[in-house]
C-alpha atoms as a PDB file:
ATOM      1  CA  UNK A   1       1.806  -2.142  13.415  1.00  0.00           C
ATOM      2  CA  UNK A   2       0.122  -2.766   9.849  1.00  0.00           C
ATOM      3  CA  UNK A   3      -1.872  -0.404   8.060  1.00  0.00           C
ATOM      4  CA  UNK A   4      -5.157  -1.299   6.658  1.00  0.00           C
ATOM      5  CA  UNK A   5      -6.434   1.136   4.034  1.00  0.00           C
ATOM      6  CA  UNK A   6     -10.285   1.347   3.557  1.00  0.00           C
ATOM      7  CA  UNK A   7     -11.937   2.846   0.801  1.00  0.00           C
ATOM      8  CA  UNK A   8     -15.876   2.786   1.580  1.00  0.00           C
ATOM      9  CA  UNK A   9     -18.947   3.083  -0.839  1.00  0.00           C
ATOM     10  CA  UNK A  10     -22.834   2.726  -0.456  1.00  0.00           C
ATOM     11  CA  UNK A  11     -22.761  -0.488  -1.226  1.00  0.00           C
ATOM     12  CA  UNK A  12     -19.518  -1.905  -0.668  1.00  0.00           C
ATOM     13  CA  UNK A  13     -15.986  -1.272   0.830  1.00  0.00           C
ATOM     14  CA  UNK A  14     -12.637  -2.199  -0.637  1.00  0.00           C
ATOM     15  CA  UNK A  15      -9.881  -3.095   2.228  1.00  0.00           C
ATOM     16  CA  UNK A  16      -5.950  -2.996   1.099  1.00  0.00           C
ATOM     17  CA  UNK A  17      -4.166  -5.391   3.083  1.00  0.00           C
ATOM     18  CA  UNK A  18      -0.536  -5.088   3.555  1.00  0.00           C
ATOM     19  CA  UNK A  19       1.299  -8.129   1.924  1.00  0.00           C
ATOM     20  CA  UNK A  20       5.054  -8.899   1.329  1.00  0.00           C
ATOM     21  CA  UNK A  21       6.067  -6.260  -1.752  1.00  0.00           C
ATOM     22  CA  UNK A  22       2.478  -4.521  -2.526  1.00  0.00           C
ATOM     23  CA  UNK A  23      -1.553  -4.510  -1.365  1.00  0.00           C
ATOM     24  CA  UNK A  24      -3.628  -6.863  -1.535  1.00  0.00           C
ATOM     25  CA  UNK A  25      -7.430  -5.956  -1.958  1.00  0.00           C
ATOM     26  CA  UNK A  26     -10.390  -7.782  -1.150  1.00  0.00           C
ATOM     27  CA  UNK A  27     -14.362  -6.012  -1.065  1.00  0.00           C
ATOM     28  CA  UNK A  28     -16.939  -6.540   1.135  1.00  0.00           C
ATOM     29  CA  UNK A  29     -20.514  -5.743   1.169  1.00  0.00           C
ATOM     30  CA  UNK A  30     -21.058  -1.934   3.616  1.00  0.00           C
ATOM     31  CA  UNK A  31     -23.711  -4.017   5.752  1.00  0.00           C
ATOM     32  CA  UNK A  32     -23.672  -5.718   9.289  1.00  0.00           C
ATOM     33  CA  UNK A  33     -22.452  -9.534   7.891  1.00  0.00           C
ATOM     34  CA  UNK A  34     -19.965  -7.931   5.550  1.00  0.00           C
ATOM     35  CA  UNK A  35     -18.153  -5.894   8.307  1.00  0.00           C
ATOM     36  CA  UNK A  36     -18.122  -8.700  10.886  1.00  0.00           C
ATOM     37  CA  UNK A  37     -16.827 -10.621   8.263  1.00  0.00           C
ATOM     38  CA  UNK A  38     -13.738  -7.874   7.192  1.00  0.00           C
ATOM     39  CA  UNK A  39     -13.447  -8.085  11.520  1.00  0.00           C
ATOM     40  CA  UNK A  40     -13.143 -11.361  11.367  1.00  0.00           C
ATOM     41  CA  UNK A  41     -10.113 -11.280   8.778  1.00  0.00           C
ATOM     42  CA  UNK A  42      -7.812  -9.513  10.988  1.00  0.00           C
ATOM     43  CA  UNK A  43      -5.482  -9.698  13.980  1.00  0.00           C
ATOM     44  CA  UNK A  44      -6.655  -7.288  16.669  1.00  0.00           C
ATOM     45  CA  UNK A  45      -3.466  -6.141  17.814  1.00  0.00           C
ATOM     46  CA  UNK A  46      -1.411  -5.896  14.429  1.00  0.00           C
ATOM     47  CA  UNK A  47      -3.618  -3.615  12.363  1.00  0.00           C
ATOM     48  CA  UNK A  48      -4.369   0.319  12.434  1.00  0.00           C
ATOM     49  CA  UNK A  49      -7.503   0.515   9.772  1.00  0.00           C
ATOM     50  CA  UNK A  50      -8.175   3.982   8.339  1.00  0.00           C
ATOM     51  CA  UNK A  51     -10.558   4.835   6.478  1.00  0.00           C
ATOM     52  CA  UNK A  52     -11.878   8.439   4.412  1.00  0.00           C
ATOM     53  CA  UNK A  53     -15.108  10.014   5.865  1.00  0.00           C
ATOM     54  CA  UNK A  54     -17.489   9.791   3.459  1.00  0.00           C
ATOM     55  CA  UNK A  55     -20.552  10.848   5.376  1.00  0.00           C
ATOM     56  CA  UNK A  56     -23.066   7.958   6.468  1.00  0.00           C
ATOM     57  CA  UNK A  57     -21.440   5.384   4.725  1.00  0.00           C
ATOM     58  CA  UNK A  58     -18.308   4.881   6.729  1.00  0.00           C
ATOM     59  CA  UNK A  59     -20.514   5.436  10.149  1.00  0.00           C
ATOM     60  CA  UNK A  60     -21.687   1.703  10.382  1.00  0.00           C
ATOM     61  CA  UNK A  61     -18.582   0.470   9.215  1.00  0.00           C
ATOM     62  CA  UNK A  62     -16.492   2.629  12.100  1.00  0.00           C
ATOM     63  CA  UNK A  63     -18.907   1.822  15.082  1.00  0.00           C
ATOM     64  CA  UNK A  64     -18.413  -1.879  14.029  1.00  0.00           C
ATOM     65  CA  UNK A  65     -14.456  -1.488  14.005  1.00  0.00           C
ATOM     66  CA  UNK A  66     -14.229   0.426  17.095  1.00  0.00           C
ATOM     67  CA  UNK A  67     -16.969  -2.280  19.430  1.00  0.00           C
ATOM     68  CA  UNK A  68     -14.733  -4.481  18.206  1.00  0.00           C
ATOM     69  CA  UNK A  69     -11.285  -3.175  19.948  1.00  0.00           C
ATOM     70  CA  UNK A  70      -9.475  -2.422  17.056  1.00  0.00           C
ATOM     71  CA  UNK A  71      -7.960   0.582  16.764  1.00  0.00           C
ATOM     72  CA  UNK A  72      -9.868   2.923  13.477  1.00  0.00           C
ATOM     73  CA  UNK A  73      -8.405   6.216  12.485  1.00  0.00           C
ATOM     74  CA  UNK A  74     -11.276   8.066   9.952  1.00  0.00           C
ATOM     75  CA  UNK A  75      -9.431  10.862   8.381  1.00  0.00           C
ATOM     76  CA  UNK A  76     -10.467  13.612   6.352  1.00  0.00           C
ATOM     77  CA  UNK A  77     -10.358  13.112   2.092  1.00  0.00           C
ATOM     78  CA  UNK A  78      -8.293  16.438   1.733  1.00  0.00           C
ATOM     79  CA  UNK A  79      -5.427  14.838   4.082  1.00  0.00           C
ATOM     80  CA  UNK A  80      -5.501  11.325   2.214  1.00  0.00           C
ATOM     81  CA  UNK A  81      -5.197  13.251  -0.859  1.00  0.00           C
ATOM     82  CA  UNK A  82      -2.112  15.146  -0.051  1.00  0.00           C
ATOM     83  CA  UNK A  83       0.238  11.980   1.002  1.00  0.00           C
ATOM     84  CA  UNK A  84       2.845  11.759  -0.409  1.00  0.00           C
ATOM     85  CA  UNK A  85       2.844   8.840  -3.023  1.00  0.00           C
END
Protein backbone atom coordinates (compact mmCIF):
# COMPACT_ATOMS: atom_id res chain seq x y z
CA UNK A 1 0.00 0.00 0.00
CA UNK A 2 1.01 3.74 -0.96
CA UNK A 3 0.56 6.60 1.13
CA UNK A 4 -1.04 9.68 -0.10
CA UNK A 5 -0.40 12.74 2.07
CA UNK A 6 -3.06 15.57 1.94
CA UNK A 7 -2.60 18.87 3.15
CA UNK A 8 -6.12 20.78 2.81
CA UNK A 9 -6.93 24.61 2.72
CA UNK A 10 -10.15 26.76 2.07
CA UNK A 11 -9.51 27.00 -1.17
CA UNK A 12 -7.34 24.37 -2.28
CA UNK A 13 -5.61 21.04 -1.28
CA UNK A 14 -2.08 19.94 -2.01
CA UNK A 15 -1.77 15.91 -2.52
CA UNK A 16 1.97 14.28 -2.16
CA UNK A 17 2.13 11.40 -4.29
CA UNK A 18 4.60 8.76 -3.67
CA UNK A 19 7.14 8.56 -6.63
CA UNK A 20 10.42 6.55 -7.12
CA UNK A 21 13.10 8.51 -4.58
CA UNK A 22 10.80 11.55 -3.19
CA UNK A 23 6.96 13.23 -3.44
CA UNK A 24 5.54 14.46 -5.97
CA UNK A 25 2.87 17.29 -5.40
CA UNK A 26 0.13 18.38 -7.41
CA UNK A 27 -3.02 21.01 -5.97
CA UNK A 28 -6.39 20.91 -6.59
CA UNK A 29 -9.18 23.23 -6.08
CA UNK A 30 -11.27 22.07 -2.20
CA UNK A 31 -14.61 21.92 -4.37
CA UNK A 32 -16.80 19.03 -5.87
CA UNK A 33 -14.87 18.96 -9.64
CA UNK A 34 -11.50 19.32 -7.97
CA UNK A 35 -11.94 16.25 -5.65
CA UNK A 36 -13.49 13.99 -8.30
CA UNK A 37 -10.76 15.00 -10.25
CA UNK A 38 -7.78 14.11 -7.32
CA UNK A 39 -10.32 10.59 -7.27
CA UNK A 40 -9.90 10.21 -10.51
CA UNK A 41 -5.92 10.27 -10.32
CA UNK A 42 -5.62 7.28 -8.26
CA UNK A 43 -5.74 3.49 -8.08
CA UNK A 44 -8.43 2.40 -5.63
CA UNK A 45 -6.75 -0.39 -4.17
CA UNK A 46 -3.01 0.91 -3.94
CA UNK A 47 -3.45 4.12 -1.97
CA UNK A 48 -4.18 4.91 1.89
CA UNK A 49 -4.88 8.96 1.68
CA UNK A 50 -4.57 10.82 5.00
CA UNK A 51 -5.23 13.84 5.55
CA UNK A 52 -5.02 16.60 8.92
CA UNK A 53 -8.47 17.69 10.30
CA UNK A 54 -8.75 21.03 9.75
CA UNK A 55 -12.36 21.61 10.66
CA UNK A 56 -14.91 22.10 7.63
CA UNK A 57 -12.47 22.15 5.11
CA UNK A 58 -11.34 18.58 4.98
CA UNK A 59 -15.24 17.42 5.54
CA UNK A 60 -16.19 17.63 1.74
CA UNK A 61 -13.02 16.43 0.70
CA UNK A 62 -13.33 13.10 3.18
CA UNK A 63 -17.07 12.27 2.34
CA UNK A 64 -15.91 12.42 -1.36
CA UNK A 65 -12.87 9.95 -0.65
CA UNK A 66 -14.73 7.63 1.45
CA UNK A 67 -18.25 7.32 -1.34
CA UNK A 68 -15.69 6.63 -3.42
CA UNK A 69 -14.20 3.23 -1.74
CA UNK A 70 -10.98 4.36 -1.00
CA UNK A 71 -9.71 3.91 2.10
CA UNK A 72 -9.14 7.86 4.09
CA UNK A 73 -7.47 8.00 7.43
CA UNK A 74 -8.10 11.94 8.90
CA UNK A 75 -5.75 12.23 11.74
CA UNK A 76 -5.32 14.71 14.28
CA UNK A 77 -2.50 17.85 13.56
CA UNK A 78 -0.78 17.13 17.02
CA UNK A 79 -0.04 13.35 15.79
CA UNK A 80 1.20 14.50 12.19
CA UNK A 81 3.35 16.84 13.96
CA UNK A 82 5.15 14.44 16.14
CA UNK A 83 6.36 11.84 13.24
CA UNK A 84 9.27 11.24 13.16
CA UNK A 85 11.03 12.97 10.11
Amino acid sequence: MKWIGIDVSKISFTVAYPAENAYRLETFKNDCKGIKQFITTLQKDNYQCVLEATGTYSTLLLYLIHEAHMAVSMVNPKQINHLPR
